[in-house]
Protein backbone atom coordinates (compact mmCIF):
# COMPACT_ATOMS: atom_id res chain seq x y z
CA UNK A 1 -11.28 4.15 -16.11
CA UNK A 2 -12.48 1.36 -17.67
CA UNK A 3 -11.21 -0.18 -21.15
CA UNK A 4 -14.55 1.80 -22.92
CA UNK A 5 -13.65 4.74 -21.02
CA UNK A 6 -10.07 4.71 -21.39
CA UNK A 7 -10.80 4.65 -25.16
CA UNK A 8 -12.83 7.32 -25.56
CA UNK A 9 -10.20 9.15 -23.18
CA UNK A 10 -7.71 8.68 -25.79
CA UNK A 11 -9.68 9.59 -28.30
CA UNK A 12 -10.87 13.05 -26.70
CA UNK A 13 -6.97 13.68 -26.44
CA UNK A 14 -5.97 13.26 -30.10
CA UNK A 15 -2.63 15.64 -29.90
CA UNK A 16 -0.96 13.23 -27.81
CA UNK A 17 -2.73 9.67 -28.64
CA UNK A 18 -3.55 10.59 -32.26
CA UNK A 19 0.00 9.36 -33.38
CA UNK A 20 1.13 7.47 -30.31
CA UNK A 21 2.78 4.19 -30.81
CA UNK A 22 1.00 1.03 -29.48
CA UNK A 23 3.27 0.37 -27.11
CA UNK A 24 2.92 3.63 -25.63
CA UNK A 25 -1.20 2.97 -25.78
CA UNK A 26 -1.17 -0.69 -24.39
CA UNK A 27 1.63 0.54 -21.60
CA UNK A 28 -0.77 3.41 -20.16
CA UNK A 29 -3.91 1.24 -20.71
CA UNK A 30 -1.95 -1.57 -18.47
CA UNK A 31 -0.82 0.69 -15.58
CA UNK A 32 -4.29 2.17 -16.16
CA UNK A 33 -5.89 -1.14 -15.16
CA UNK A 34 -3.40 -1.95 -12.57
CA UNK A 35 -2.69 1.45 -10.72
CA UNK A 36 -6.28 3.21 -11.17
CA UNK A 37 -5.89 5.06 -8.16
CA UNK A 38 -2.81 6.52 -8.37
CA UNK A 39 -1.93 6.91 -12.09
CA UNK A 40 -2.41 10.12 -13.91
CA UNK A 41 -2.83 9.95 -17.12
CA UNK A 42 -2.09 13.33 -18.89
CA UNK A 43 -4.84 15.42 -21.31
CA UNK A 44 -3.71 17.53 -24.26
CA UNK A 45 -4.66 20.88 -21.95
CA UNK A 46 -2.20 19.82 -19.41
CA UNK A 47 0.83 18.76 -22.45
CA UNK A 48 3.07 21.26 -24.21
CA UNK A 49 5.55 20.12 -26.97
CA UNK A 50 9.25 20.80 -26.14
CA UNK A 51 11.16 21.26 -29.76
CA UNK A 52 14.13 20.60 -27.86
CA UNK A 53 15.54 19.76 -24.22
CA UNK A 54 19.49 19.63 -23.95
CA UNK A 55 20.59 17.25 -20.94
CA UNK A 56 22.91 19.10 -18.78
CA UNK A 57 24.39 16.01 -17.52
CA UNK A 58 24.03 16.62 -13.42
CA UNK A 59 22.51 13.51 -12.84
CA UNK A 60 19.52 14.97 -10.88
CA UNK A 61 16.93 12.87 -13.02
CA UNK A 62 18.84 9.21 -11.69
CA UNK A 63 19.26 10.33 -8.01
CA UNK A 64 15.88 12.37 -8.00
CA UNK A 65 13.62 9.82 -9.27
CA UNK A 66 13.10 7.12 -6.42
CA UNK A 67 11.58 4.24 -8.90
CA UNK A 68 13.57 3.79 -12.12
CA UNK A 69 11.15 1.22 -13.40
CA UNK A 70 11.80 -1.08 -16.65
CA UNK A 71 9.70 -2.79 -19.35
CA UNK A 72 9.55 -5.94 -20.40
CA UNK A 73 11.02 -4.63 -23.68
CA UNK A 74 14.34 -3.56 -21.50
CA UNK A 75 14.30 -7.08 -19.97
CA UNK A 76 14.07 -8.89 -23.07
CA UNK A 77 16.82 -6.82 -24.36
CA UNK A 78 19.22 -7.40 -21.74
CA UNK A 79 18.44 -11.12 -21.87
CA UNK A 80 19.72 -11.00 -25.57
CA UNK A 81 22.54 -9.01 -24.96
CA UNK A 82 23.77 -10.90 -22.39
CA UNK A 83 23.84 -8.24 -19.53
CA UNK A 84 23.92 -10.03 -16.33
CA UNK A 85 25.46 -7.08 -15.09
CA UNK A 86 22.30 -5.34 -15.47
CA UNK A 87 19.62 -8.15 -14.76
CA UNK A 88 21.73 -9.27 -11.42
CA UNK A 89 20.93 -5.23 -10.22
CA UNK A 90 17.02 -5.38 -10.64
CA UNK A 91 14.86 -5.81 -8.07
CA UNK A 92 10.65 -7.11 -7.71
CA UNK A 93 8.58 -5.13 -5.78
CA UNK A 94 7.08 -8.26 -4.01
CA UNK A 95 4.39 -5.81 -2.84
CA UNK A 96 3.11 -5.82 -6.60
CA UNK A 97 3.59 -9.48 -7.47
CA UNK A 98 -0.06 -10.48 -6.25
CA UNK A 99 -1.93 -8.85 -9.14
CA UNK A 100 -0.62 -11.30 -11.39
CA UNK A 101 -3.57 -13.09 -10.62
CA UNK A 102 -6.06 -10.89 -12.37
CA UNK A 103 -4.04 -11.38 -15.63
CA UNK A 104 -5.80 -15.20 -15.33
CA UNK A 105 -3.84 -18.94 -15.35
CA UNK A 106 -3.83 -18.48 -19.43
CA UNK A 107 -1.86 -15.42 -19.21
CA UNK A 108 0.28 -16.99 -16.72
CA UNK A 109 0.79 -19.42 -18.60
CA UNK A 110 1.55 -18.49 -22.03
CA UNK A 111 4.15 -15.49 -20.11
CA UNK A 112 5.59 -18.24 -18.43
CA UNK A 113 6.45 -20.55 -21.23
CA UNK A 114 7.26 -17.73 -23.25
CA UNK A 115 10.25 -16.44 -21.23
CA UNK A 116 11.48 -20.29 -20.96
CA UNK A 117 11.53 -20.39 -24.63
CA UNK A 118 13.16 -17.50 -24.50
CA UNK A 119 15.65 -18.48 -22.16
CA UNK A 120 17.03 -21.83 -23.47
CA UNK A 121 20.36 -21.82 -24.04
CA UNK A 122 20.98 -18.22 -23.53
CA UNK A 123 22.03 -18.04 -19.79
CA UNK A 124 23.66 -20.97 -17.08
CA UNK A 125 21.29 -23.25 -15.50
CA UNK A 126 21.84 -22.00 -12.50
CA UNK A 127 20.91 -18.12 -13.09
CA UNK A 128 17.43 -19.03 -15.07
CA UNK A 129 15.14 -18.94 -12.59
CA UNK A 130 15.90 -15.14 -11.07
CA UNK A 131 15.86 -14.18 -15.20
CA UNK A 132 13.04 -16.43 -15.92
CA UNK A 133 11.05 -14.88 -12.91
CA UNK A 134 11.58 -11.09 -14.58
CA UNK A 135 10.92 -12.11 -17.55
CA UNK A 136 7.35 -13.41 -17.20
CA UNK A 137 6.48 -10.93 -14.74
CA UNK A 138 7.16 -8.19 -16.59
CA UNK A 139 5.67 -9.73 -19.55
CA UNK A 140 2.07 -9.50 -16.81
CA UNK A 141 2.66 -6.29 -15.05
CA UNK A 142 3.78 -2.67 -14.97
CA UNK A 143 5.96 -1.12 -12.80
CA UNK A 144 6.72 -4.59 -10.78
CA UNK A 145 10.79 -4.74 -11.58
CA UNK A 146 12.77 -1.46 -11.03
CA UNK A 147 16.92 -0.62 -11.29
CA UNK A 148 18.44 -1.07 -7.36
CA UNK A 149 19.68 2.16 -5.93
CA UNK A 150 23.02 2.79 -4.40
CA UNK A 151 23.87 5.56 -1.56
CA UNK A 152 20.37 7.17 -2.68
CA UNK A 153 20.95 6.96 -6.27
CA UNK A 154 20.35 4.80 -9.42
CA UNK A 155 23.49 1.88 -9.14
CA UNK A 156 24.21 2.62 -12.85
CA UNK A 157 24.88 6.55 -12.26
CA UNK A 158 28.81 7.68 -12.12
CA UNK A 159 30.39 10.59 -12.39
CA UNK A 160 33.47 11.28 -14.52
CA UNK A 161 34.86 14.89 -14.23
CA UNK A 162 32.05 16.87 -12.20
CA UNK A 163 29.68 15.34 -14.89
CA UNK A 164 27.16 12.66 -14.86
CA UNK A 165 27.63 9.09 -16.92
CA UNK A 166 24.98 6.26 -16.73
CA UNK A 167 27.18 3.43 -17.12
CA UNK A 168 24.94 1.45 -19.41
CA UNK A 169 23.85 4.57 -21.85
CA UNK A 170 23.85 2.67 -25.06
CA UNK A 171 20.80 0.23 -23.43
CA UNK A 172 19.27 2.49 -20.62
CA UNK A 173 15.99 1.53 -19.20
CA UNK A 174 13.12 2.91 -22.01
CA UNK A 175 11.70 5.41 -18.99
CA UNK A 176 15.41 7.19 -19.60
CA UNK A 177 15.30 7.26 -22.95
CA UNK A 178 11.95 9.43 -22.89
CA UNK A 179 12.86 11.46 -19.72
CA UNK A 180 11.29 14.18 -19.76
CA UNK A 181 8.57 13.55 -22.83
CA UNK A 182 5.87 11.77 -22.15
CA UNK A 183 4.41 10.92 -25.71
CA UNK A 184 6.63 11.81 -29.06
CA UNK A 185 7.61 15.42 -28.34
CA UNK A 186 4.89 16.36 -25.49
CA UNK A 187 5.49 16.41 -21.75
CA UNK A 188 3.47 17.68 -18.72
CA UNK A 189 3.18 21.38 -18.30
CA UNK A 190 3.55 20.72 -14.52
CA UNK A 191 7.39 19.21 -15.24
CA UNK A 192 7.97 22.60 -16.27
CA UNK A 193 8.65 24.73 -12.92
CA UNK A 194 11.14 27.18 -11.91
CA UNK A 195 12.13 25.40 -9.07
CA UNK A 196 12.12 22.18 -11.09
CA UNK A 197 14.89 19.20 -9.89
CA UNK A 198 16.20 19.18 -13.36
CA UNK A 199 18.32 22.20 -13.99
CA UNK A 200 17.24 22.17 -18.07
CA UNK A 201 13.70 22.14 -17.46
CA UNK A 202 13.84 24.93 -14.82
CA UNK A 203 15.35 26.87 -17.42
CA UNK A 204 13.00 25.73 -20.02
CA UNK A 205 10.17 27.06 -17.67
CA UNK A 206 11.83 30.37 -16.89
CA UNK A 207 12.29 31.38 -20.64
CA UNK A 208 8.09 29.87 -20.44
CA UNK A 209 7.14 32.29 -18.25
CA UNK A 210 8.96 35.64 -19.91
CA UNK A 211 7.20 35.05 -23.10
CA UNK A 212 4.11 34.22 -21.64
């Protein structure tokens, strides 16, 4: 879609964009312009609000889902909190990295002197330039910088007692924190199958189908 189009699609879809954040807007519209032939971007016929969705803790999402990307909101957090735990376990999708170029030299740029600003002082010499590097690109592109996988499964998933843990809860990636909505309270009807990975939304569409 293009930018004109894209608006009017958002506007045509008012139960889900009607109150949706900007940064929910500008994210879409980015991977939108990045990823048009392979992004789906969801209409209020094919959303249905869930009033409530109780994690069952098996850890199905975080070994299912083969891309756990982040933001450049989860970036900048880490940076602030200090977690080189978590920044040292990212990785680029070098495959991605060329379309910086059609965010122009200016956007470069400004990203660029942005996430030095950003950096002074906050991290060792030595480690800047890996943190600088996710920083800016992030800052250009969706779904370029993703959480590294170990035997299969996100590296931050554990399991204490036959149940899951994500070992950095309190400042998951924002893609966890809205798993499974997609805007505010919606999510795709199609998440909602029987046979669905995620034990609570396979119950969720079971109880779907009696009543219906």
């Amino acid at each position: 879609m293009l930018p004109g189009e894209l608006r009017r699609f958002f506007s045509d879809n008012p139960m889900l964009y009607g109150t949706a954040c900007h940064e929910d807007l500008d994210q879409l519209s980015s991977i939108q312009e990045l990823y048009p032939d392979s992004v789906r971007l969801l209409s209020d016929g094919k959303a249905i609000k869930l009033s409530s969705f109780e994690c069952k803790r098996c850890g199905r999402c975080c070994s299912s889902i083969k891309y756990i990307t982040v933001s450049h909101e989860d970036v900048n957090r880490w940076v602030a909190e200090q977690r080189g735990d978590i920044l040292d376990r990212l990785v680029i999708d070098r495959r991605r990295t060329p379309l910086m170029a059609s965010r122009g030299i200016g956007n470069i740029e400004a990203a660029k002197a942005r996430a030095g600003s950003l950096l002074d002082g906050i991290r060792p010499r030595e480690e800047n330039e890996r943190t600088f590097e996710l920083l800016y690109l992030t800052a250009l592109l969706e779904c370029v910088v993703y959480i590294n996988r170990k035997d299969g499964a996100c590296t931050f998933l554990s399991e204490d007692d036959g149940r899951a843990e994500c070992m950095i809860y309190d400042t998951r990636p924002r893609v966890c924190k809205k798993f499974p909505y997609y805007i505010g309270e919606y999510t795709d009807s199609r998440l909602l199958k029987e046979d669905s990975f995620c034990p609570e939304l396979s119950d969720i569409a079971k109880s779907w189908n009696k009543k219906n």
